[in-house]
C-alpha atoms as a PDB file:
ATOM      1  CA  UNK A   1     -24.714  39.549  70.263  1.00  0.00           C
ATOM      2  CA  UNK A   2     -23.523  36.466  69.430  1.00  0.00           C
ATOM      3  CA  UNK A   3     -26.207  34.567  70.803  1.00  0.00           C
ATOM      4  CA  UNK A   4     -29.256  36.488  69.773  1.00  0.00           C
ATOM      5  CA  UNK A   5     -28.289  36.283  66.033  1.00  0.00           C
ATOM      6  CA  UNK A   6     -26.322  32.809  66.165  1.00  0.00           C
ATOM      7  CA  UNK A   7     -23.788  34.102  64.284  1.00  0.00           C
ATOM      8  CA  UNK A   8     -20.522  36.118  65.088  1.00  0.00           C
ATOM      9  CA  UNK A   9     -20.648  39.599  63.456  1.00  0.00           C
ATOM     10  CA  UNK A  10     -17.466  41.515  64.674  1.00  0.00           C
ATOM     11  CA  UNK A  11     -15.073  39.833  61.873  1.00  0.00           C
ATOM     12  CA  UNK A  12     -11.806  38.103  62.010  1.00  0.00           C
ATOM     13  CA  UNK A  13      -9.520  40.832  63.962  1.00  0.00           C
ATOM     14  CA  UNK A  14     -12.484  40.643  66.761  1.00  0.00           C
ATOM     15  CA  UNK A  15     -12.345  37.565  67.333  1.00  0.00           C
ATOM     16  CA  UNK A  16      -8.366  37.403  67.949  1.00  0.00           C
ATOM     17  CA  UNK A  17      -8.719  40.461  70.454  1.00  0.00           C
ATOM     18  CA  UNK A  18     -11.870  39.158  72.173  1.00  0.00           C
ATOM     19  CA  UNK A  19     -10.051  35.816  72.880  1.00  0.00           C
ATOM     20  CA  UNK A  20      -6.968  37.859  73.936  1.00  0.00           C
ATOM     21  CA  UNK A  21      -8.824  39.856  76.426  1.00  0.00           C
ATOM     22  CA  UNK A  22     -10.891  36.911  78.361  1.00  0.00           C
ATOM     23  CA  UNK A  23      -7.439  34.733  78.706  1.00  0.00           C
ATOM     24  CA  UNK A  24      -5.573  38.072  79.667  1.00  0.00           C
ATOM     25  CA  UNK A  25      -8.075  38.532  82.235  1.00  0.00           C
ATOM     26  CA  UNK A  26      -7.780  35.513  83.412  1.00  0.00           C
ATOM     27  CA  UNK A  27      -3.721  35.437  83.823  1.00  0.00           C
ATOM     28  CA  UNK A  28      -3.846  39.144  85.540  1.00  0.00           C
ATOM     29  CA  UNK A  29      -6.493  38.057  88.097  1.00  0.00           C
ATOM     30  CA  UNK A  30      -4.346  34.623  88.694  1.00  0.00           C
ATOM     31  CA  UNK A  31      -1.238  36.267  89.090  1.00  0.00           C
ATOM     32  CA  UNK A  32      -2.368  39.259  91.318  1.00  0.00           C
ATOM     33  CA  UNK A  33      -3.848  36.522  93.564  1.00  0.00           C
ATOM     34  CA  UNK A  34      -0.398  35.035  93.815  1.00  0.00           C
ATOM     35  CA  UNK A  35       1.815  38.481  94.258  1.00  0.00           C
ATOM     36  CA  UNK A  36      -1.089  39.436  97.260  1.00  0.00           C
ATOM     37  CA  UNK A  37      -0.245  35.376  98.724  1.00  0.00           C
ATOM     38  CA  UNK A  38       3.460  36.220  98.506  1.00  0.00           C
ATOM     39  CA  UNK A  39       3.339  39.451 100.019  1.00  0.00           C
ATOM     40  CA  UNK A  40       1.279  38.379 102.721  1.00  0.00           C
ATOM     41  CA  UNK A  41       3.642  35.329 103.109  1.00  0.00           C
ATOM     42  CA  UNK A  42       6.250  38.053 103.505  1.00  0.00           C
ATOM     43  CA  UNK A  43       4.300  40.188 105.757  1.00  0.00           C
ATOM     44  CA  UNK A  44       3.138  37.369 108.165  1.00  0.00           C
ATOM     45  CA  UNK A  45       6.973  35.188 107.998  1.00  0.00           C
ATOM     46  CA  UNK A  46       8.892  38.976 108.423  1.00  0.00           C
ATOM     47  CA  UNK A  47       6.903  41.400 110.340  1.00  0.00           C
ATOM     48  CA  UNK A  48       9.871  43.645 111.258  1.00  0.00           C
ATOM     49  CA  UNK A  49      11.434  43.697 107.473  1.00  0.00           C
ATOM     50  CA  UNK A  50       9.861  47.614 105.385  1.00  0.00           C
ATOM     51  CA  UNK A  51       7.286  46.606 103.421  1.00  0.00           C
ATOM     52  CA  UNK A  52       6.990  47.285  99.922  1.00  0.00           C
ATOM     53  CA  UNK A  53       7.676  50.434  98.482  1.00  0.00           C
ATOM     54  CA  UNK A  54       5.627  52.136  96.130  1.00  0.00           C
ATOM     55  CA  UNK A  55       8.385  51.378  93.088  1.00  0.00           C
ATOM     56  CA  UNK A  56       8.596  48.219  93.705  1.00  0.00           C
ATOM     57  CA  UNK A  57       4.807  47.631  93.579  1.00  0.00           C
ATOM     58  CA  UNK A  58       4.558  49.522  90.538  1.00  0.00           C
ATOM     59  CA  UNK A  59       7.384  47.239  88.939  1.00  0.00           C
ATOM     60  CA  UNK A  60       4.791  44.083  89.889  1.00  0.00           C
ATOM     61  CA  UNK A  61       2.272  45.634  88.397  1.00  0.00           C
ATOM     62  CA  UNK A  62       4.046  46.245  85.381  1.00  0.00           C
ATOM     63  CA  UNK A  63       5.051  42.322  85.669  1.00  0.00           C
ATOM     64  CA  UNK A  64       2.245  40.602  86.097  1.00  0.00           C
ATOM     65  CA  UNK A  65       0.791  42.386  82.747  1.00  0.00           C
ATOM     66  CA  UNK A  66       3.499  41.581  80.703  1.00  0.00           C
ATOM     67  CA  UNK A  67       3.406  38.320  81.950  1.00  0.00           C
ATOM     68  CA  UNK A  68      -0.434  37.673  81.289  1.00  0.00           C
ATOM     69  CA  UNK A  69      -0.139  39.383  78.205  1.00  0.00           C
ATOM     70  CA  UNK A  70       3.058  36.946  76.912  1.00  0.00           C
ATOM     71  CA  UNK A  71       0.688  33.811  78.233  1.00  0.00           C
ATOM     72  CA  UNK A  72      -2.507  35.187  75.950  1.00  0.00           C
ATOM     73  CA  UNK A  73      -0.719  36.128  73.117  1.00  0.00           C
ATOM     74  CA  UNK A  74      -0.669  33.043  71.338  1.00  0.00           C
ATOM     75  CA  UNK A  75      -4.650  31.947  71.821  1.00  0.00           C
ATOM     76  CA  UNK A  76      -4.811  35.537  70.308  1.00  0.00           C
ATOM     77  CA  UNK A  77      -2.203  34.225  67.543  1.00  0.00           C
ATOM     78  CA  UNK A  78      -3.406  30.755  66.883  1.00  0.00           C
ATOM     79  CA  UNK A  79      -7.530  31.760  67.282  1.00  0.00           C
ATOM     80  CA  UNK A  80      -9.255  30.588  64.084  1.00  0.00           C
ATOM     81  CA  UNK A  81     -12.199  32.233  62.649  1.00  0.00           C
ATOM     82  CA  UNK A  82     -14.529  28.885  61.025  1.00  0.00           C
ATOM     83  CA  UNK A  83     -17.531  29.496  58.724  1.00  0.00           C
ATOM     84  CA  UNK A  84     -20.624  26.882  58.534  1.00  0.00           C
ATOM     85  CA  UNK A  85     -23.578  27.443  56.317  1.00  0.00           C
ATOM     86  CA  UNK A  86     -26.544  26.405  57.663  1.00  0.00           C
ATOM     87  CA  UNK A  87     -28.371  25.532  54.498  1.00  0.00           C
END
């Protein structure tokens, strides 16, 4: 939308969540990568140890969000709405 009418129509609390949400997405997809690299790091250096239990993969999951969502809070926080009139 933003590009077909040059302008940014969704107001000021849009533009702090819309900013939240592309660097959270970012930080979950970086951070999964590196929990599937450590497991498999796990998995190829111990193949005899359990592997991980359905709690404890759960408990990353609930990691890596709060984790993405600390990192993206404050471009959320610190995003500034700016105005320019084109005369």
């Amino acid at each position: 939308v933003r590009f077909v009418s040059s302008t940014w129509v969704f107001g000021k609390l849009m533009c702090h969540v819309s900013r939240f949400v592309q660097y959270c997405s970012v930080h979950v997809s970086v951070l999964t990568l590196a929990a599937i690299a450590l497991d498999r790091h796990q998995v190829i250096m111990h193949p005899l140890k359990p592997r991980m239990s359905m709690v404890k993969g759960g408990i990353c999951i609930v990691v890596i969000w709060v984790m993405a969502s600390c990192f993206s809070l404050p471009h959320a926080i610190y995003q500034t709405l700016t105005r320019f009139y084109i005369g």
